[in-house]
C-alpha atoms as a PDB file:
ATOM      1  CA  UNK A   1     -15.189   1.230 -24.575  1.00  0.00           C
ATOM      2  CA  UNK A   2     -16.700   4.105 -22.415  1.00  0.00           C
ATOM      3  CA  UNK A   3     -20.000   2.110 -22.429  1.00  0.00           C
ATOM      4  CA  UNK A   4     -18.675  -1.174 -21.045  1.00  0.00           C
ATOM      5  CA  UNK A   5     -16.990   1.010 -18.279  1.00  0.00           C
ATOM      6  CA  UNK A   6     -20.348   2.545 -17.475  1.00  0.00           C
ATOM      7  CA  UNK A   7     -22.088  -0.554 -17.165  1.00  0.00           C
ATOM      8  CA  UNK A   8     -19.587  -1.659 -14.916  1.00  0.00           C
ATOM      9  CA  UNK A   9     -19.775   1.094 -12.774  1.00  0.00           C
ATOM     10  CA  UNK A  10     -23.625   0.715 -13.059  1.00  0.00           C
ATOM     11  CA  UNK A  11     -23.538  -2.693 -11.466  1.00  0.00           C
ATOM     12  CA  UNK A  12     -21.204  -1.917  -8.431  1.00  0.00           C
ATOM     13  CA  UNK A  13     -23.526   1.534  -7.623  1.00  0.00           C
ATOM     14  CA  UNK A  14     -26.549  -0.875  -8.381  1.00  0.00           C
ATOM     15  CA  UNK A  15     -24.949  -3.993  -6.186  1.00  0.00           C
ATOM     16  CA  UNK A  16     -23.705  -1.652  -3.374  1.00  0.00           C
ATOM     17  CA  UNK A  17     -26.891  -0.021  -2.969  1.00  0.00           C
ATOM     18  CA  UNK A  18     -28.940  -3.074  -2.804  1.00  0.00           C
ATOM     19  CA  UNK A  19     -26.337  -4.583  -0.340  1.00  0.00           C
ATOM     20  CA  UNK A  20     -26.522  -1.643   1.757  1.00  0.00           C
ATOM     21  CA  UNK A  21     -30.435  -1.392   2.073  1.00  0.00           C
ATOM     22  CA  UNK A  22     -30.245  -5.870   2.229  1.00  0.00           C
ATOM     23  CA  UNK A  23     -28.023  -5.292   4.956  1.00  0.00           C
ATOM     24  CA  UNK A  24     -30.587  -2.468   6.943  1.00  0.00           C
ATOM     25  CA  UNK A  25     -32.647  -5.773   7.416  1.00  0.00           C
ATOM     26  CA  UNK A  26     -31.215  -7.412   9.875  1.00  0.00           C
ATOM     27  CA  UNK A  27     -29.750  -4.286  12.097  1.00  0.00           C
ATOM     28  CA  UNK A  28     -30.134  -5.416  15.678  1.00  0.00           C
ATOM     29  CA  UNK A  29     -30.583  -2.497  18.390  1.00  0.00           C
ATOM     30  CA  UNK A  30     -27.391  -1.658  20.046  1.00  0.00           C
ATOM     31  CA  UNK A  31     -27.594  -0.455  23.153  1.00  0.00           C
ATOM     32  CA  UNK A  32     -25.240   1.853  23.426  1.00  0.00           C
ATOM     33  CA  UNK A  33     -24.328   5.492  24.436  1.00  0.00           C
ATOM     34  CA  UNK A  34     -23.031   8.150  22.280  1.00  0.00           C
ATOM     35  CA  UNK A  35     -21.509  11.253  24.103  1.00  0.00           C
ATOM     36  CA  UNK A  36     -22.119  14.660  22.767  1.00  0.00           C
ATOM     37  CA  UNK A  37     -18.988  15.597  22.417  1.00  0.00           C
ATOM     38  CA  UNK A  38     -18.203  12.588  19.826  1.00  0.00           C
ATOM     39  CA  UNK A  39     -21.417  13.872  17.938  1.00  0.00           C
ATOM     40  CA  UNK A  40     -19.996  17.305  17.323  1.00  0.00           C
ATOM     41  CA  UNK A  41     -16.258  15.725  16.722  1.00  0.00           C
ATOM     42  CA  UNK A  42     -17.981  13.843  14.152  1.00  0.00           C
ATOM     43  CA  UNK A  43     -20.231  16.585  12.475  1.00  0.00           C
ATOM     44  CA  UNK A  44     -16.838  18.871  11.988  1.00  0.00           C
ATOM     45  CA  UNK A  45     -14.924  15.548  10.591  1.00  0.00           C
ATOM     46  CA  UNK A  46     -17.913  15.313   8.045  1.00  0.00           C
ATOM     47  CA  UNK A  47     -18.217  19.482   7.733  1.00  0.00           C
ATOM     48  CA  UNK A  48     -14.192  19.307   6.793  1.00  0.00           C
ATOM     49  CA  UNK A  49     -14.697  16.410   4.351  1.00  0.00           C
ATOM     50  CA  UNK A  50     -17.517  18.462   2.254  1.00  0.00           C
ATOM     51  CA  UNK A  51     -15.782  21.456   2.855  1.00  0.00           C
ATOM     52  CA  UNK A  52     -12.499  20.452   1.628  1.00  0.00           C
ATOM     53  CA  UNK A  53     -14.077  17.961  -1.400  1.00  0.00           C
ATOM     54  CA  UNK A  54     -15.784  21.333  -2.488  1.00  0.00           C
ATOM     55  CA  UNK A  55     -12.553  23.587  -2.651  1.00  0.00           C
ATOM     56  CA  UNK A  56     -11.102  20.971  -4.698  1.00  0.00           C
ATOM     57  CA  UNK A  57     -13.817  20.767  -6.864  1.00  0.00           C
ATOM     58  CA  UNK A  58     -13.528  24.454  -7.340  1.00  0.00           C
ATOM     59  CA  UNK A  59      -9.936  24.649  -7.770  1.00  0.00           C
ATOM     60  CA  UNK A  60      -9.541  22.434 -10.037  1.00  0.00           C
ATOM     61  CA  UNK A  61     -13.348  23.097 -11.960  1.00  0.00           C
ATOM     62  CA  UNK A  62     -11.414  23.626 -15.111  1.00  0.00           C
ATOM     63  CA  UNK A  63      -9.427  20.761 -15.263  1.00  0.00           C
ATOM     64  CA  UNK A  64     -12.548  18.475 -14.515  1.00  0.00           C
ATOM     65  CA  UNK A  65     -14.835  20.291 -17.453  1.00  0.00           C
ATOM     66  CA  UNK A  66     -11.906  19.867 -19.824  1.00  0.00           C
ATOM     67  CA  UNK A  67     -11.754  16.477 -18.921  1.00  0.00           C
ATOM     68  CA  UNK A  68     -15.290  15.167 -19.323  1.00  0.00           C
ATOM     69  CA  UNK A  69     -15.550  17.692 -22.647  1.00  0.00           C
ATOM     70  CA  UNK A  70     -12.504  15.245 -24.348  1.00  0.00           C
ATOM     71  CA  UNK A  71     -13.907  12.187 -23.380  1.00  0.00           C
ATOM     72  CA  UNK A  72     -17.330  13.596 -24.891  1.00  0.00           C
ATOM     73  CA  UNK A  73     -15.365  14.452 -28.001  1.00  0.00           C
ATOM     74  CA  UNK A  74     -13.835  11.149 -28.134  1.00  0.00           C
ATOM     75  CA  UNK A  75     -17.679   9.844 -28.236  1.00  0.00           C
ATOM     76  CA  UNK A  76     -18.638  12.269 -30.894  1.00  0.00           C
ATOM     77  CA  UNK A  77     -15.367  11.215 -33.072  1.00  0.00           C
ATOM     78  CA  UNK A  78     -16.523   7.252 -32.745  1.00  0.00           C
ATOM     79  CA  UNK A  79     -19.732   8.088 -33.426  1.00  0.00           C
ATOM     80  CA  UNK A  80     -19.005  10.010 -36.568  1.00  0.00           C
ATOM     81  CA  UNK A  81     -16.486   7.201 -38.014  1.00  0.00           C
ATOM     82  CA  UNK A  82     -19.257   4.750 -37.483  1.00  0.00           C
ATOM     83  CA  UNK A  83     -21.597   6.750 -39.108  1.00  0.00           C
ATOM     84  CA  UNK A  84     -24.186   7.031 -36.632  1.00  0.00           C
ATOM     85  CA  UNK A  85     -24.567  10.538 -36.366  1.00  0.00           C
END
């Protein structure tokens, strides 16, 4: 079950990324001004994203180790009732 899911969300990664770079082929220039001001309204939008993403993650680092250590078991178990390891 857990591989099928990982395949799947193989081919999406693998399809966005090669729709993204497709896409970078047929940019046309834009010519067109960007203020300073927007530049640095931007960079602390971004800043507070990564910021914000990364007290999360550290809150809640537990929680997310725990998780990916049961569905790891869960692998182990299968794998042991099939007889493969």
């Amino acid at each position: 079950m857990e591989d099928i899911f990982v395949k799947k969300i193989f081919k999406i990664l693998t399809s966005a990324y090669f729709s993204f770079w497709a896409s970078m082929l047929f940019v046309r220039d834009a010519n067109a001004y960007i203020d300073p001001s927007t530049t640095a309204m931007l960079t602390q939008i971004i800043a507070g994203i990564f910021i914000s993403l990364g007290l999360t993650i550290g809150i809640f680092r537990r929680k997310i180790i725990m998780f990916f250590q049961k569905i790891h078991v869960k692998i182990l178990q299968k794998k042991i009732e099939r007889g493969k390891l």
